[in-house]
C-alpha atoms as a PDB file:
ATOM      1  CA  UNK A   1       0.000   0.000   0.000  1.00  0.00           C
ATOM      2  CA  UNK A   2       1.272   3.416  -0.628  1.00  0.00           C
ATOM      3  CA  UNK A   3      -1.127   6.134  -0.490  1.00  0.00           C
ATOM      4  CA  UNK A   4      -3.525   6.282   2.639  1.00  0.00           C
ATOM      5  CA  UNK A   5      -5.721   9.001   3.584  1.00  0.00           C
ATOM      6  CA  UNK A   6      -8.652   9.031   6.443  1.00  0.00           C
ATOM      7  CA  UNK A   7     -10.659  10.906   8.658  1.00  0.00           C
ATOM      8  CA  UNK A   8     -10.797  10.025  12.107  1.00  0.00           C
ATOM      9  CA  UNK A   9     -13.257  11.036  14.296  1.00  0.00           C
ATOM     10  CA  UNK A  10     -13.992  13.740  12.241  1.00  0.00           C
ATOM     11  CA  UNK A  11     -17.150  13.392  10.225  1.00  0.00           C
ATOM     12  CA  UNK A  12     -20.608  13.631  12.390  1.00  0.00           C
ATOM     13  CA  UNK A  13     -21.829  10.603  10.819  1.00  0.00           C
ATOM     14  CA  UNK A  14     -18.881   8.480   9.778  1.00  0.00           C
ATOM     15  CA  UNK A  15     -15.953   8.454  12.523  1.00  0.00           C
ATOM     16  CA  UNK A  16     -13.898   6.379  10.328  1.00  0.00           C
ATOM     17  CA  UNK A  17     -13.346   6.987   6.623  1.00  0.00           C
ATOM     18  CA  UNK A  18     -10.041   5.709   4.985  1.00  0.00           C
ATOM     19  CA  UNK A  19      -9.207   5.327   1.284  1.00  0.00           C
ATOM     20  CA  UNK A  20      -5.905   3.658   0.080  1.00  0.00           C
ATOM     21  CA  UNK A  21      -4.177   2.987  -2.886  1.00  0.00           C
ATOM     22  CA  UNK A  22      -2.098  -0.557  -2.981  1.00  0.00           C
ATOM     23  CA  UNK A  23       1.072   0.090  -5.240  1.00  0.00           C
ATOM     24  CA  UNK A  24       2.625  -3.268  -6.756  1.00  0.00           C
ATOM     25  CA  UNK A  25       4.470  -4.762  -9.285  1.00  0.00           C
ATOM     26  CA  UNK A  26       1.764  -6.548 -11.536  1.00  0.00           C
ATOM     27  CA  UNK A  27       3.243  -9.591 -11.716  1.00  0.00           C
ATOM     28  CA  UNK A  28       2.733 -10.208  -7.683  1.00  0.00           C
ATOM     29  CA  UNK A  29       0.189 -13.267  -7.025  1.00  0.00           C
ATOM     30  CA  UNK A  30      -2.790 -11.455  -5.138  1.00  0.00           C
ATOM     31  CA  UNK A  31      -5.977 -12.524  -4.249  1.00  0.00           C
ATOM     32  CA  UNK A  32      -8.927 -10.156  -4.260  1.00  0.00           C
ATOM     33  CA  UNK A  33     -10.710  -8.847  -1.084  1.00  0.00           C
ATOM     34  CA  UNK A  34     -12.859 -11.755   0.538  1.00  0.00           C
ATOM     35  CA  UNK A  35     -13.370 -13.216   3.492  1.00  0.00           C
ATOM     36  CA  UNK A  36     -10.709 -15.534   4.504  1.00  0.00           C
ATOM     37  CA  UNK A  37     -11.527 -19.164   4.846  1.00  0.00           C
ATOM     38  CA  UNK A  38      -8.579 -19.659   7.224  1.00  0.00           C
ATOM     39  CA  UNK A  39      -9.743 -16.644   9.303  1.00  0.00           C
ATOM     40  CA  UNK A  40     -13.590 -15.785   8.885  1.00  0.00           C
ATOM     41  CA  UNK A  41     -13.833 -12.501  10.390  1.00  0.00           C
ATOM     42  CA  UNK A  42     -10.978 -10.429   8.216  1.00  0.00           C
ATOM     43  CA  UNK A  43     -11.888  -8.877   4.985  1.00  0.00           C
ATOM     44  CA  UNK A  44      -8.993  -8.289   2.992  1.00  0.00           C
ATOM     45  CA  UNK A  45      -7.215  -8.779   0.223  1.00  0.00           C
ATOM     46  CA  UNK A  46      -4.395 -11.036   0.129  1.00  0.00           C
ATOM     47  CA  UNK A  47      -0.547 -11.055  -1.129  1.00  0.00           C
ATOM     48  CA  UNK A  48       0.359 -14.676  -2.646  1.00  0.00           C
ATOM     49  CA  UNK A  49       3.820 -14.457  -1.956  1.00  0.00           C
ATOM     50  CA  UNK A  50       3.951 -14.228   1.658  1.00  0.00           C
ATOM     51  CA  UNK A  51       0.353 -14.422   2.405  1.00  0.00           C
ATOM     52  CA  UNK A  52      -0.421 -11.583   4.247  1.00  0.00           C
ATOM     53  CA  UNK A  53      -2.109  -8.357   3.579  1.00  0.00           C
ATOM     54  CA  UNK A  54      -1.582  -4.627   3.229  1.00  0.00           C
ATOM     55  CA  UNK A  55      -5.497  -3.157   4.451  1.00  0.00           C
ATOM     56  CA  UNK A  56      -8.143  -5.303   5.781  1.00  0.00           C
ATOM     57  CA  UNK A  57     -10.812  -4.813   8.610  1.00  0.00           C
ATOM     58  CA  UNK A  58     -12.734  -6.888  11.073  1.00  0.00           C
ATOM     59  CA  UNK A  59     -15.749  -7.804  12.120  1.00  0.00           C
ATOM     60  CA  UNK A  60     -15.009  -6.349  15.217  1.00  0.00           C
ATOM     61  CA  UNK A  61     -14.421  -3.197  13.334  1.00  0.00           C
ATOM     62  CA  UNK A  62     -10.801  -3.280  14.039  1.00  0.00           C
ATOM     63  CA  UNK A  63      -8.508  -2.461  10.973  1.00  0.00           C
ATOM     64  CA  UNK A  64      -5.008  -1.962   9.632  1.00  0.00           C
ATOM     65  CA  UNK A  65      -2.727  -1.118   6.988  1.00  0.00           C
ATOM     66  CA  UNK A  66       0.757  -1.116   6.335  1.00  0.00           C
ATOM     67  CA  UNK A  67       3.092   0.763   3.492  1.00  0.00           C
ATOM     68  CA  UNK A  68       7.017   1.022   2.750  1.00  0.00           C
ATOM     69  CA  UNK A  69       9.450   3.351   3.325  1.00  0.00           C
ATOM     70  CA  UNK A  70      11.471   4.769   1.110  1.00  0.00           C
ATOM     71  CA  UNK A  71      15.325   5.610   1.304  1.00  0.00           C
ATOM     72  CA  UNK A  72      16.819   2.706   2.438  1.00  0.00           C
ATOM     73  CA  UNK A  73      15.632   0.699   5.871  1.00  0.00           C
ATOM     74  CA  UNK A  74      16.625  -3.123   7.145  1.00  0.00           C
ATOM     75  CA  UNK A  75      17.448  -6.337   5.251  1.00  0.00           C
ATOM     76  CA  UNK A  76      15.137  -8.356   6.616  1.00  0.00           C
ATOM     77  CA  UNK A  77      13.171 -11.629   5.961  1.00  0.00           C
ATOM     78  CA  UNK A  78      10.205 -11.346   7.556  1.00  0.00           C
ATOM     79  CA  UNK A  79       7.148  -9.669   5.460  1.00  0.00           C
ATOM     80  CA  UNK A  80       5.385  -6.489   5.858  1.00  0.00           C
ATOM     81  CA  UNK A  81       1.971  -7.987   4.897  1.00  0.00           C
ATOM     82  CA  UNK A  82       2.388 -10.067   8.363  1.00  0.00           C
ATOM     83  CA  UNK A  83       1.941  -6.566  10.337  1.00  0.00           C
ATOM     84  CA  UNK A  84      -2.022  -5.384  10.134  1.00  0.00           C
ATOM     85  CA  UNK A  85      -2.310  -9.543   9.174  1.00  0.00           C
ATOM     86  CA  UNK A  86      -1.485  -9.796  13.307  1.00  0.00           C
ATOM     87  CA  UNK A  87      -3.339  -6.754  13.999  1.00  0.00           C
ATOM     88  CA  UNK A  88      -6.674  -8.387  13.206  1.00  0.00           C
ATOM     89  CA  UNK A  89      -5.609 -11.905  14.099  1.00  0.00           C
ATOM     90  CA  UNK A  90      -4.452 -10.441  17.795  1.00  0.00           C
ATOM     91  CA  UNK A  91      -7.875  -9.264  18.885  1.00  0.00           C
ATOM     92  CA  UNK A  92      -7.754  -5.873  21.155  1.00  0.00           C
ATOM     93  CA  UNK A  93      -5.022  -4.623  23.089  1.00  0.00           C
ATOM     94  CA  UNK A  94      -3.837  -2.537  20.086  1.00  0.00           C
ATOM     95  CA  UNK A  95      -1.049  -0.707  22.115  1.00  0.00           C
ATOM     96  CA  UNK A  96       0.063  -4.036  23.205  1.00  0.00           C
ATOM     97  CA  UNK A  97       0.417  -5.511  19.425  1.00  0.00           C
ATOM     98  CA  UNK A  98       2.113  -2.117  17.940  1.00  0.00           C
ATOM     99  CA  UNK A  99       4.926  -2.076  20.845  1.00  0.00           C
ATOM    100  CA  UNK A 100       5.389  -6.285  20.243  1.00  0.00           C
ATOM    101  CA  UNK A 101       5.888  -4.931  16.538  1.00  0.00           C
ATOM    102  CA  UNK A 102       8.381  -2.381  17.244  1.00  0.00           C
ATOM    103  CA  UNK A 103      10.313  -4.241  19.736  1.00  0.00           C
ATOM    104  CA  UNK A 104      11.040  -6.123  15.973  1.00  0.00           C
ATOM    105  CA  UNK A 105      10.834  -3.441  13.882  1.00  0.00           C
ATOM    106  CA  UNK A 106      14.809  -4.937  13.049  1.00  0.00           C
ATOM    107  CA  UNK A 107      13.417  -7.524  11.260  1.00  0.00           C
ATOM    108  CA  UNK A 108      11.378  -5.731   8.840  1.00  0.00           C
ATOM    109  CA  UNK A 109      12.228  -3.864   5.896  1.00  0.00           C
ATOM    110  CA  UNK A 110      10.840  -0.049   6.523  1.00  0.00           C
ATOM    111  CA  UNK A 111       7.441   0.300   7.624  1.00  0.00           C
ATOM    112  CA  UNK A 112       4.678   2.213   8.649  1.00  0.00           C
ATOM    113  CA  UNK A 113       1.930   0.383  10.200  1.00  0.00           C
ATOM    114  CA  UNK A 114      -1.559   2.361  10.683  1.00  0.00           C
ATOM    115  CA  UNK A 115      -4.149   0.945  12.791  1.00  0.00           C
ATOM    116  CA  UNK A 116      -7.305   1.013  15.124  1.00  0.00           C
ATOM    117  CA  UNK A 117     -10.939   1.263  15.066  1.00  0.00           C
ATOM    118  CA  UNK A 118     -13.504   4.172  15.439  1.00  0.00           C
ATOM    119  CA  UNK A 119     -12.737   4.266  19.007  1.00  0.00           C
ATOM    120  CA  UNK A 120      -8.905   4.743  18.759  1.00  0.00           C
ATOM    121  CA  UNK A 121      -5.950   5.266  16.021  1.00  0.00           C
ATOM    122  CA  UNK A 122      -2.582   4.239  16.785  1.00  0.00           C
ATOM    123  CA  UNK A 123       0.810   4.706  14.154  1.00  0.00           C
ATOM    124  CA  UNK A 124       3.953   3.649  13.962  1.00  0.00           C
ATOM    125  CA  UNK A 125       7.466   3.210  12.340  1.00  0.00           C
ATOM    126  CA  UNK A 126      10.019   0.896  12.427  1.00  0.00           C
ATOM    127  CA  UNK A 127      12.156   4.005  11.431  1.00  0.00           C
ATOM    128  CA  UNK A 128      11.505   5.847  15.119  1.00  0.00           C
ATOM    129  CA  UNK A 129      10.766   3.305  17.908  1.00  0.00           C
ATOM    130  CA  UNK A 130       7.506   4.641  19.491  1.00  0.00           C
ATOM    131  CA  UNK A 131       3.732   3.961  19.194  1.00  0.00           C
ATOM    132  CA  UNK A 132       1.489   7.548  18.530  1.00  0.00           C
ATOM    133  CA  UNK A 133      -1.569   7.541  19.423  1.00  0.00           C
ATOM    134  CA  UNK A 134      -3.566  10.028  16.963  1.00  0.00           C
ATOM    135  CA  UNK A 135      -6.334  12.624  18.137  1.00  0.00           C
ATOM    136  CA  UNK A 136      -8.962  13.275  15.556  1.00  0.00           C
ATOM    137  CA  UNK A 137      -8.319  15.094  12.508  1.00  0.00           C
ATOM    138  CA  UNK A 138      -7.317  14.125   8.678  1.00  0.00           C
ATOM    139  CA  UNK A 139      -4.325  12.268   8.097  1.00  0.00           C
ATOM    140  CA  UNK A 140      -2.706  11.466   5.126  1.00  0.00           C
ATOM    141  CA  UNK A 141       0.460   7.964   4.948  1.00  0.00           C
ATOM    142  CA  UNK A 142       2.632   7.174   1.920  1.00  0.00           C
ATOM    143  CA  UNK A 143       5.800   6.413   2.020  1.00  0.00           C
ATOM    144  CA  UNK A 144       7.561   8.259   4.178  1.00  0.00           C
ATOM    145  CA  UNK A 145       6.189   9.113   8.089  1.00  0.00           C
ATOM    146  CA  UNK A 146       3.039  10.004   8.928  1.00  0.00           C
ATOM    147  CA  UNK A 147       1.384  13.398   7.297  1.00  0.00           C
ATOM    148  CA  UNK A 148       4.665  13.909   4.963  1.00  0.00           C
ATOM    149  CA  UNK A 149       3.816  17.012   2.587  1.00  0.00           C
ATOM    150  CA  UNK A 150       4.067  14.886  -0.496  1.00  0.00           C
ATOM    151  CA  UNK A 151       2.251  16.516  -3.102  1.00  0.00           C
ATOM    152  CA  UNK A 152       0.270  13.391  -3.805  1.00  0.00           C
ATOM    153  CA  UNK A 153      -0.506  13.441   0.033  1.00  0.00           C
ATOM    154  CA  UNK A 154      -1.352  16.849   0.178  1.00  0.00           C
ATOM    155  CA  UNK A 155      -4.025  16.512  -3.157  1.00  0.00           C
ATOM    156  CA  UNK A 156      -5.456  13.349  -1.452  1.00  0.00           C
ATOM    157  CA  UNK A 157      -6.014  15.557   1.713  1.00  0.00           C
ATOM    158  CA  UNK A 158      -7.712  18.039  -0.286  1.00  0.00           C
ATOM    159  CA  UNK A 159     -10.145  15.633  -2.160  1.00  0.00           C
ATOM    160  CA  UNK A 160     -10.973  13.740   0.802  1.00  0.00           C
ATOM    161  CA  UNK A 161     -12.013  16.656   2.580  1.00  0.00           C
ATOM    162  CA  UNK A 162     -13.971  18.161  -0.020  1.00  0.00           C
ATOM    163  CA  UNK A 163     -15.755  14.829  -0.238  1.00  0.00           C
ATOM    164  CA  UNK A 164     -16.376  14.253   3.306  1.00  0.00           C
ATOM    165  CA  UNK A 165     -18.127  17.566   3.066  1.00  0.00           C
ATOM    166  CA  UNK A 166     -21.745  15.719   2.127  1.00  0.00           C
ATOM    167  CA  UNK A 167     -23.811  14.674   5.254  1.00  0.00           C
ATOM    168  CA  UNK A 168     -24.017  10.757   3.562  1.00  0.00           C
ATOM    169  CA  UNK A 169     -20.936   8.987   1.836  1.00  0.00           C
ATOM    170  CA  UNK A 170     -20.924   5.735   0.128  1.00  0.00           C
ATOM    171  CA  UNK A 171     -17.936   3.874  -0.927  1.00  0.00           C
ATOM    172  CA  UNK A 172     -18.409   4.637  -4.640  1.00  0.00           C
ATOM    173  CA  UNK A 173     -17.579   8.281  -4.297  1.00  0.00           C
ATOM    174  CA  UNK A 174     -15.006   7.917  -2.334  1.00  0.00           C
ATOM    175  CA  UNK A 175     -13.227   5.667  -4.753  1.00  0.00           C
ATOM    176  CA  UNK A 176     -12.524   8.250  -6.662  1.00  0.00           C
ATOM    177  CA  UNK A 177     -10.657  11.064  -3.884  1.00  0.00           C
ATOM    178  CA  UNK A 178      -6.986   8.834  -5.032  1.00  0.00           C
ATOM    179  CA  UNK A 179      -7.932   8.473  -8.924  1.00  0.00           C
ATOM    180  CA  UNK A 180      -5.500  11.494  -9.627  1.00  0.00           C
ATOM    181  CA  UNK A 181      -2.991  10.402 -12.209  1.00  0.00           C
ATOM    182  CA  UNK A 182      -1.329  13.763 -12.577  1.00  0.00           C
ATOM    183  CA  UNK A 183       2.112  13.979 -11.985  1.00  0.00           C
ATOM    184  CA  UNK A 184       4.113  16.790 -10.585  1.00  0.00           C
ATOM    185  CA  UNK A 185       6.957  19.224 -11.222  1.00  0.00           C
ATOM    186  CA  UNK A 186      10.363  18.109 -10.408  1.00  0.00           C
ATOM    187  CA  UNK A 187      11.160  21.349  -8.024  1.00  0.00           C
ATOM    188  CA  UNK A 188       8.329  19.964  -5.822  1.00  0.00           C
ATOM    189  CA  UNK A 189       9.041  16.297  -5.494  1.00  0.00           C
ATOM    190  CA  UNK A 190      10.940  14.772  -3.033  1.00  0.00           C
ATOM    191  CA  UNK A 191      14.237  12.880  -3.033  1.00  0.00           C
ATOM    192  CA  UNK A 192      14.426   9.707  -1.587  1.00  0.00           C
ATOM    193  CA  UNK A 193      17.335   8.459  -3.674  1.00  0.00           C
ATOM    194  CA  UNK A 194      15.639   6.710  -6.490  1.00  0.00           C
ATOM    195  CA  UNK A 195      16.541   9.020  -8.931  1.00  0.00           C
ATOM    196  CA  UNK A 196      13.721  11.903 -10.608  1.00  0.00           C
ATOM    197  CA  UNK A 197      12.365   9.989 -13.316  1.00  0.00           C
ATOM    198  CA  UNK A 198      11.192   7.237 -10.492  1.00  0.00           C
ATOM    199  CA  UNK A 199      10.139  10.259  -8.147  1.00  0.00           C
ATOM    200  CA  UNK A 200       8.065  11.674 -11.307  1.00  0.00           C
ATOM    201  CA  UNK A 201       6.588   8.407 -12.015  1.00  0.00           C
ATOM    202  CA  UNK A 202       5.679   7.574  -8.502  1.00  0.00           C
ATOM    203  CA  UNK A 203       4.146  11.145  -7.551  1.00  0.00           C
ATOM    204  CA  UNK A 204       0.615  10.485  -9.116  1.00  0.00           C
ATOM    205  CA  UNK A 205      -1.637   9.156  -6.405  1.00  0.00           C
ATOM    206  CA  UNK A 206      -2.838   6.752  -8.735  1.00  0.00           C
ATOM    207  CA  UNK A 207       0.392   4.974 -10.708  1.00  0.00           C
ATOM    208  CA  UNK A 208       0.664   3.978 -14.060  1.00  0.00           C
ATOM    209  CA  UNK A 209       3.626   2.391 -14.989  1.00  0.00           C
ATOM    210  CA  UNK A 210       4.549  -0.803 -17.600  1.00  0.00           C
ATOM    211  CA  UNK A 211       5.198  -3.466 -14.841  1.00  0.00           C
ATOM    212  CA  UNK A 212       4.468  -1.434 -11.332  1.00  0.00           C
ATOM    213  CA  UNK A 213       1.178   0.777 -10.725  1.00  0.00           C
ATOM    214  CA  UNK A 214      -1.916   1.083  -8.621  1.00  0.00           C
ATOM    215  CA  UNK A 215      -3.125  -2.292  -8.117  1.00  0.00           C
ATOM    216  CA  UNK A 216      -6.175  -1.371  -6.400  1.00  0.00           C
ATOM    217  CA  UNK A 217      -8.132   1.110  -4.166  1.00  0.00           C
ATOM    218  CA  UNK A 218     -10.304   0.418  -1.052  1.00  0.00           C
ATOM    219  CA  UNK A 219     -12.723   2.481   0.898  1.00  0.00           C
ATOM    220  CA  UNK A 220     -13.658   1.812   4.312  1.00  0.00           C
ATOM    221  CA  UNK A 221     -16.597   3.437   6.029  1.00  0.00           C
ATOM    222  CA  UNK A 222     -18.003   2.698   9.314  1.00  0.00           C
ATOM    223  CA  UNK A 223     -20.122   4.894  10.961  1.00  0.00           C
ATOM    224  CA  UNK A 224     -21.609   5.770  14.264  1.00  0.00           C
ATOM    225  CA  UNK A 225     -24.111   2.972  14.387  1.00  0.00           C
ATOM    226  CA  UNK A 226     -21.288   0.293  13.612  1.00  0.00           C
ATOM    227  CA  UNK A 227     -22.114  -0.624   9.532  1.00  0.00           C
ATOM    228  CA  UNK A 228     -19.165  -1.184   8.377  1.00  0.00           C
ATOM    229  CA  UNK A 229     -19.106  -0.582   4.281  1.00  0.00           C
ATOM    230  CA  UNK A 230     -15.837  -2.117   2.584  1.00  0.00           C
ATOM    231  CA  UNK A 231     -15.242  -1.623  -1.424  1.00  0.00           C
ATOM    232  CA  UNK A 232     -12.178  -2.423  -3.790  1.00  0.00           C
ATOM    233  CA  UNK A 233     -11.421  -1.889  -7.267  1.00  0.00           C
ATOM    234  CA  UNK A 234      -8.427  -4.085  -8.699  1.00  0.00           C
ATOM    235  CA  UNK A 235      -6.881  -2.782 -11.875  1.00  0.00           C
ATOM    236  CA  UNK A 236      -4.425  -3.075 -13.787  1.00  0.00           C
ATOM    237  CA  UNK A 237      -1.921  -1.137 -15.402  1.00  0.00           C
ATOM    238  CA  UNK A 238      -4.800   1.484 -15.198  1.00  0.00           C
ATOM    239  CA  UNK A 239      -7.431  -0.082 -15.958  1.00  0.00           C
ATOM    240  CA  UNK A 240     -10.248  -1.713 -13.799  1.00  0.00           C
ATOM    241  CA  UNK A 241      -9.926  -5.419 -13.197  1.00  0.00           C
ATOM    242  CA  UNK A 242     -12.800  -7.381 -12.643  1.00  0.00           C
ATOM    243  CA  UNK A 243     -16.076  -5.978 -11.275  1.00  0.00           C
ATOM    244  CA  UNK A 244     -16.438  -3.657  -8.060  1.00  0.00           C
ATOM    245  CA  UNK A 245     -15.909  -5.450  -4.771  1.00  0.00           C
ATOM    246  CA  UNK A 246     -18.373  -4.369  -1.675  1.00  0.00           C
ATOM    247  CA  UNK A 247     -19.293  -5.509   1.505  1.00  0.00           C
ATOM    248  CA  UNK A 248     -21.626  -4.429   4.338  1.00  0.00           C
ATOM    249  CA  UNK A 249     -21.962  -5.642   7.880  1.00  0.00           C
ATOM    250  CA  UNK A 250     -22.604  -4.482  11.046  1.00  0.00           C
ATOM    251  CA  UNK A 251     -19.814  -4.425  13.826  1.00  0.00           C
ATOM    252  CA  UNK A 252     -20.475  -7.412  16.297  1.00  0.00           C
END
């Protein structure tokens, strides 16, 4: 996943509204959001490879997701996808889980892990050891820490609030708040050592690219009487794979 954006607590009707983009090579085994059979009560997609996940929810409500870092990080074995994966397998005591996680955050590559549920919001980075917990507000995660200035950040910040304006939301609309694929001057982009062709490719929120791109975007909306609403759209190289995906359930 590499482009998050949400309002917590924040919207009178909905106090958790989250959008992501997953960015991946399109060669990368994946499984479409479902149900799991090993694990009935996560919704997610799921990675092949390693078979964990980068966003899923509950049907506790509980949710997580997990991107990269860029600029370097850890040589490590163990996968990213295992991180909101254990979230929703571990059941409550949040704070509990996310310091477990850093007190490993050695054998990771560089992550950010973003999790909670409409009660609570909790972030952290294997690149600074400490758990945040998050007041209410808009936030915005790619891949860098936590409300980084990106200029794909800072549009997704703008559409999702302009969006979140409406007294009723459904997942449809929201689909649309990281379907930007405009790019952005170099003078504004950052440098994370992959070079400014890669930093111009990769500054779209939505990513279009011959083997590596947007692979799909989720919404999740639950609001203050517990339905939960979960959508995602696969695609593919830009264009949408397979019909619309959507779920709705009530929090247990």
């Amino acid at each position: 996943m590499c482009l998050v954006t949400l309002a917590f607590q924040h919207h009178p009707r909905y106090p958790l509204i989250v959008v992501a983009n997953r960015d991946e090579f399109y060669d990368r085994p994946t499984r479409a959001a479902d149900f799991w059979t090993d694990s009935p009560n996560i919704l997610a997609g799921r990675d092949l490879d390693a078979g964990g996940t980068w966003f899923g929810v509950d049907r506790k409500g509980s949710w997580a997701t997990v991107t990269n870092t860029r600029g370097g990080g850890y040589r490590a074995d163990k996968s990213r996808g295992g991180l909101p994966t254990g979230f929703l397998l571990h059941q409550g005591a949040s704070e509990d889980y996310f310091e477990a996680v850093l007190d490993e955050g050695e054998l990771y590559n560089g992550f950010n892990l973003l999790a909670g549920s409409v009660d609570e919001l909790l972030f952290c980075t294997n690149a600074r050891g400490r758990v945040q917990h998050l007041k209410p507000g808009i936030f915005t995660l790619s891949n860098d820490s936590l409300d980084t200035p990106w200029p794909k950040s800072e549009l997704a910040r703008a559409r999702l609030r302009q969006v979140i304006e409406d007294d009723e939301l459904d997942s449809e609309n929201l689909l649309s708040v990281l379907g930007s694929r405009k790019t952005f001057p170099d003078h504004l982009l950052p440098d994370t050592g992959l070079g400014i062709e890669m930093e111009r490719s990769l500054s779209s929120p939505f990513i279009v690219g011959p083997s590596y791109g947007t692979r799909c975007t989720t919404v999740l909306l639950i609001d203050n009487k517990g339905n939960v609403e979960f959508a995602e759209q696969n695609f593919v190289q830009g264009k949408k794979l397979g019909k619309l995906r959507q779920y709705r359930f009530k929090v247990d």
